[in-house]
Protein backbone atom coordinates (compact mmCIF):
# COMPACT_ATOMS: atom_id res chain seq x y z
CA UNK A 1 57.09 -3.96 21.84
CA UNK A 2 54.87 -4.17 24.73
CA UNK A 3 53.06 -0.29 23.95
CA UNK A 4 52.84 -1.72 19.87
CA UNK A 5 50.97 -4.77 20.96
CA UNK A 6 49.02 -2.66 23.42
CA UNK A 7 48.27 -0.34 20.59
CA UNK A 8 47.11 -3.13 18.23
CA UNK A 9 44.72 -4.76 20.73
CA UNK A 10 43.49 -1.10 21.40
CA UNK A 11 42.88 -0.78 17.37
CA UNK A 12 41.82 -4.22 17.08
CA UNK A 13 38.90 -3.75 19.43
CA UNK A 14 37.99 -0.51 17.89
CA UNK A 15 37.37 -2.30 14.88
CA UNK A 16 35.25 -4.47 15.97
CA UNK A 17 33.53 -1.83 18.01
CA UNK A 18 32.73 -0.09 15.09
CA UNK A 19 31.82 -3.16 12.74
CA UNK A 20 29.05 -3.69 15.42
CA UNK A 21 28.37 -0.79 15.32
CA UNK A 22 27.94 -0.69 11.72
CA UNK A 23 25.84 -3.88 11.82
CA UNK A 24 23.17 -2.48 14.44
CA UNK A 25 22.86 0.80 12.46
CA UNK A 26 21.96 -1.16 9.28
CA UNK A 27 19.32 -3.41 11.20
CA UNK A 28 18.03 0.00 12.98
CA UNK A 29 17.19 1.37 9.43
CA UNK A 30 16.56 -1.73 8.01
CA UNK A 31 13.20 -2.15 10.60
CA UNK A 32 12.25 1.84 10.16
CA UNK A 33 12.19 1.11 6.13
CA UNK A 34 9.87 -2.10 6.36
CA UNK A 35 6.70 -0.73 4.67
CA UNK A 36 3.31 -0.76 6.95
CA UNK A 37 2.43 -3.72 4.61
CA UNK A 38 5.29 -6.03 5.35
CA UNK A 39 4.40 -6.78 9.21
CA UNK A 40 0.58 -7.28 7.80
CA UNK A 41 2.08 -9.87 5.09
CA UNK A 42 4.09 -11.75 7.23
CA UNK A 43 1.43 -12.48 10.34
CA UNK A 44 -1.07 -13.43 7.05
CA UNK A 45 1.36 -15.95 6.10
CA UNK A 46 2.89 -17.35 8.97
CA UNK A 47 -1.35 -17.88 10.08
CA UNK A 48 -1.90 -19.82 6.49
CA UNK A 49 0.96 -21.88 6.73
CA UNK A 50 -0.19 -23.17 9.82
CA UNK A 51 -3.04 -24.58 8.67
CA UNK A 52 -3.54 -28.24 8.76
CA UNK A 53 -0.98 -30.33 6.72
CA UNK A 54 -4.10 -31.15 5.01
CA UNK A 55 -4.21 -29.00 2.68
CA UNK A 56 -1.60 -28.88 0.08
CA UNK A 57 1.48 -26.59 -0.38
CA UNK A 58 0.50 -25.18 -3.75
CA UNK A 59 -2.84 -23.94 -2.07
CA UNK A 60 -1.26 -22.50 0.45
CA UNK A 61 0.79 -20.29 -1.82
CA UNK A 62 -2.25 -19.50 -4.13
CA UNK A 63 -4.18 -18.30 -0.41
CA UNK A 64 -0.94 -16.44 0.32
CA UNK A 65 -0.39 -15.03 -2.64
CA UNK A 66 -4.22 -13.87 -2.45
CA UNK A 67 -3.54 -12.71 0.67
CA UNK A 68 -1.07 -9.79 -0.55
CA UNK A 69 -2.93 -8.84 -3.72
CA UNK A 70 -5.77 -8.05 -0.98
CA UNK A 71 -3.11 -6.12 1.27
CA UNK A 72 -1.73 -4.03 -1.76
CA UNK A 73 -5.38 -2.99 -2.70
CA UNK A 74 -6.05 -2.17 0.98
CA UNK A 75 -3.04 0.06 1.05
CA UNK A 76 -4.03 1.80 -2.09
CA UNK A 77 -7.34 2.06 -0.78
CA UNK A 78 -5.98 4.23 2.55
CA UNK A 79 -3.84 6.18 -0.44
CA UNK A 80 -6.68 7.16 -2.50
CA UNK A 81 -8.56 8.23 0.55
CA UNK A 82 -6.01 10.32 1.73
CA UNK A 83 -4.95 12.01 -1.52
CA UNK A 84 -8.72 12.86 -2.13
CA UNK A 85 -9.54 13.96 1.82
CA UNK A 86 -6.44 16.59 0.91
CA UNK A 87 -8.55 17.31 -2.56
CA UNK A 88 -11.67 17.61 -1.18
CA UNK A 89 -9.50 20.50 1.63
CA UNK A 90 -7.45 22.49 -1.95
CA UNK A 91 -9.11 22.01 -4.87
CA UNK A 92 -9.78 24.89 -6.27
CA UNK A 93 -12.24 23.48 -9.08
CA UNK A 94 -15.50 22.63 -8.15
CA UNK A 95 -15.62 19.62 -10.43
CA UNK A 96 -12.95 18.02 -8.92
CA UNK A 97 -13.75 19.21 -5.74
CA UNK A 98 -17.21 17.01 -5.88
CA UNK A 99 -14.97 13.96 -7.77
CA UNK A 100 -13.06 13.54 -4.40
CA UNK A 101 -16.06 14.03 -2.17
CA UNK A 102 -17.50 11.23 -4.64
CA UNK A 103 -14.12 9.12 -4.72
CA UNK A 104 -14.38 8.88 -0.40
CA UNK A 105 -17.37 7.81 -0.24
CA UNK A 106 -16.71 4.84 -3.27
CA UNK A 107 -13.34 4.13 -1.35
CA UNK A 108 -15.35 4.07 1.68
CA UNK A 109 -17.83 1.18 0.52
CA UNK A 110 -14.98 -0.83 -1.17
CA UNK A 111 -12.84 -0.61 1.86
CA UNK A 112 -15.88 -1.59 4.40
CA UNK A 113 -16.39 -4.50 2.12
CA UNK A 114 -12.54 -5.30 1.78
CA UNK A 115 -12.70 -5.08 5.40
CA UNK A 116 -15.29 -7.40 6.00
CA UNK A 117 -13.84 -10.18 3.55
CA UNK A 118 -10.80 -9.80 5.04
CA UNK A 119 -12.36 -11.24 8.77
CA UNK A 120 -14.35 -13.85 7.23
CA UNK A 121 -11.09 -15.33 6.25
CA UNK A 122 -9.03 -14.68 9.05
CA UNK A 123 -6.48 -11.60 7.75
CA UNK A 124 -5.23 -8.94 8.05
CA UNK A 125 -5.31 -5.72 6.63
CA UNK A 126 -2.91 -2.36 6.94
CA UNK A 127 -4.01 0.51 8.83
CA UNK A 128 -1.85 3.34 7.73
CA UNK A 129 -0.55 4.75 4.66
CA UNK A 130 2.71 2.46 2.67
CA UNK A 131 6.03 4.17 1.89
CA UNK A 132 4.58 4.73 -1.99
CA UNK A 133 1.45 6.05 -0.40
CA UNK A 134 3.17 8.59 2.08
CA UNK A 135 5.76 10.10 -0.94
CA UNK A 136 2.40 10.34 -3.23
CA UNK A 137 0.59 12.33 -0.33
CA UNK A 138 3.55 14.38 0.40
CA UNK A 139 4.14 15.47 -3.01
CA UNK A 140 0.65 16.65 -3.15
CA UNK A 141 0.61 18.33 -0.49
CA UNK A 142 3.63 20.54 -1.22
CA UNK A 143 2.47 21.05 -4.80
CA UNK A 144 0.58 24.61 -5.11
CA UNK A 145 -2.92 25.38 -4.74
CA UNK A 146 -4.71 25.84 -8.09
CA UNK A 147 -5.33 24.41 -11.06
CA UNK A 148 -1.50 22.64 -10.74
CA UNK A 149 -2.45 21.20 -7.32
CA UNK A 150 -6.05 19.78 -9.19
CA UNK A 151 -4.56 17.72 -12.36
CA UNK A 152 -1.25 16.87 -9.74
CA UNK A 153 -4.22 15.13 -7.99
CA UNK A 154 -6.16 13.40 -10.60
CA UNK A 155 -2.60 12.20 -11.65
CA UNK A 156 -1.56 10.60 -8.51
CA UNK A 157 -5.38 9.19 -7.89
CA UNK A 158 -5.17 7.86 -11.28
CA UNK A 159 -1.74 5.90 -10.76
CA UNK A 160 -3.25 4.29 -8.04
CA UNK A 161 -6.95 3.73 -8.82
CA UNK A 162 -5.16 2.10 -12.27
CA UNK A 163 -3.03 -0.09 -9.98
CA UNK A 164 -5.53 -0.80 -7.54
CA UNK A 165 -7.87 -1.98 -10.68
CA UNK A 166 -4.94 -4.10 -12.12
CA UNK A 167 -5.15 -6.11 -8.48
CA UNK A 168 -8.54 -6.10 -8.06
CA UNK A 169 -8.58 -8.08 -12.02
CA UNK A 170 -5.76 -10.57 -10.44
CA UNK A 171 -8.60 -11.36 -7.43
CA UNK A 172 -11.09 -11.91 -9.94
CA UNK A 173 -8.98 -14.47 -12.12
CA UNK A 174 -7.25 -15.90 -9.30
CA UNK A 175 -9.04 -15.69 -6.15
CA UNK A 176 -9.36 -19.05 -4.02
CA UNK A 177 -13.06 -18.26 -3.14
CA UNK A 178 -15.66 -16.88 -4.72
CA UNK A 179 -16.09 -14.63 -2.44
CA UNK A 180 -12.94 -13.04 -3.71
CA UNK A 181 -13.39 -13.59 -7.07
CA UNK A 182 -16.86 -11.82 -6.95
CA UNK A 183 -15.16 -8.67 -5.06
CA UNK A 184 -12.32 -8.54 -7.48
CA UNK A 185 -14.66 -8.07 -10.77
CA UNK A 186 -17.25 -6.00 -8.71
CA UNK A 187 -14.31 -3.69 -7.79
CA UNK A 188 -12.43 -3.58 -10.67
CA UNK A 189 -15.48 -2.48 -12.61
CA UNK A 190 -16.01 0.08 -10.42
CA UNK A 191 -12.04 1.14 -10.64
CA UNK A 192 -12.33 0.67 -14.63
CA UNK A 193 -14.89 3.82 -14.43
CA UNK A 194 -13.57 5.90 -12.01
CA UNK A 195 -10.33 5.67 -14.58
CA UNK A 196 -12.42 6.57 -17.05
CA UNK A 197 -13.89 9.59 -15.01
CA UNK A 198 -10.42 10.82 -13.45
CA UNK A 199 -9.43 11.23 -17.46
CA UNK A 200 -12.24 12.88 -18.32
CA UNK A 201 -11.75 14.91 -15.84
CA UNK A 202 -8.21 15.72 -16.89
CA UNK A 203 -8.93 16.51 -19.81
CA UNK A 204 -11.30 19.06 -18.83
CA UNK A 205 -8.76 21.31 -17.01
CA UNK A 206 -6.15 21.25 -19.69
């Protein structure tokens, strides 16, 4: 009797063992999954709720809510850069070999002016590329070089620069300044032709 009860504390603590075990492995990948815009969201929030308990919940939640649209478009932003910096490297025709020269240096003005929104208002911005945006880099970078690897390219700059244009709209309707409200039509204008240009494009190699 005594060795069975020995044997069932023995199994009893194993269990537990490996339930915590269990539990720290799931937090582990839980915290290596969190997307490079989730740490970015949460500091932007956590510095508008602060804010005096003058101002009202519901415009809190419209300035968070900004907030994240302006996060998304900067991580699309650092996606679009990098998918056309790997362009600009493969391409193999010289039309869309000058498109992503042309697309950096447009990503580069929004983004500097993104940027410089962001501080008047006191956010935050990501630095590096989101979960969506490293799987779209990767799987242009392991598709081959030639005219596969050039419309793979305008496809996956189009997804985004589409997206990123859907956002930028949702600033200009519902932006809480007019600062942001005059970025989101500028840039969604912009976005609107370089969809237009990235088809045109397309259509061109096929």
């Amino acid at each position: 009797m005594k060795n069975s009860a020995t044997r069932s504390g023995l199994i009893g603590i194993s269990t537990v063992g490996l339930f915590l075990l269990a539990i720290s492995l799931l937090t582990l990948m839980s915290s290596c999954t969190k997307d490079s815009t989730d740490k970015v969201d949460d500091a932007n929030q956590k510095k508008i709720e602060s804010q005096s308990s003058a101002i009202s919940k519901d415009a809190k939640d419209d300035a968070v809510e900004m907030a994240g649209k302006m996060v998304d478009l900067a991580g699309m932003n650092i996606t679009a850069r990098s998918l056309s910096e790997i362009a600009l490297q493969r391409a193999v025709n010289p039309q869309v070999k000058q498109y992503a020269r042309q697309a950096i240096d447009q990503n580069r003005q929004a983004d500097n002016e993104l940027m410089q929104l962001s501080r008047t208002l006191g956010l935050q911005l990501p630095a590096t590329l989101t979960s969506e945006g490293k799987d779209r880099v990767d799987d242009l970078k392991n598709t081959k070089a030639g005219t596969e690897f050039d419309l793979k390219y305008l496809d996956e700059l189009g997804k985004v620069t589409k997206k990123s244009a859907n956002v930028a709209d949702d600033l200009d309707d519902n932006g809480t300044t007019d600062a942001v409200r005059a970025y989101g039509k500028k840039t969604w204008k912009s976005l609107d032709g370089q969809t237009e240009s990235i088809k045109q494009l397309t259509n061109v190699l096929n």
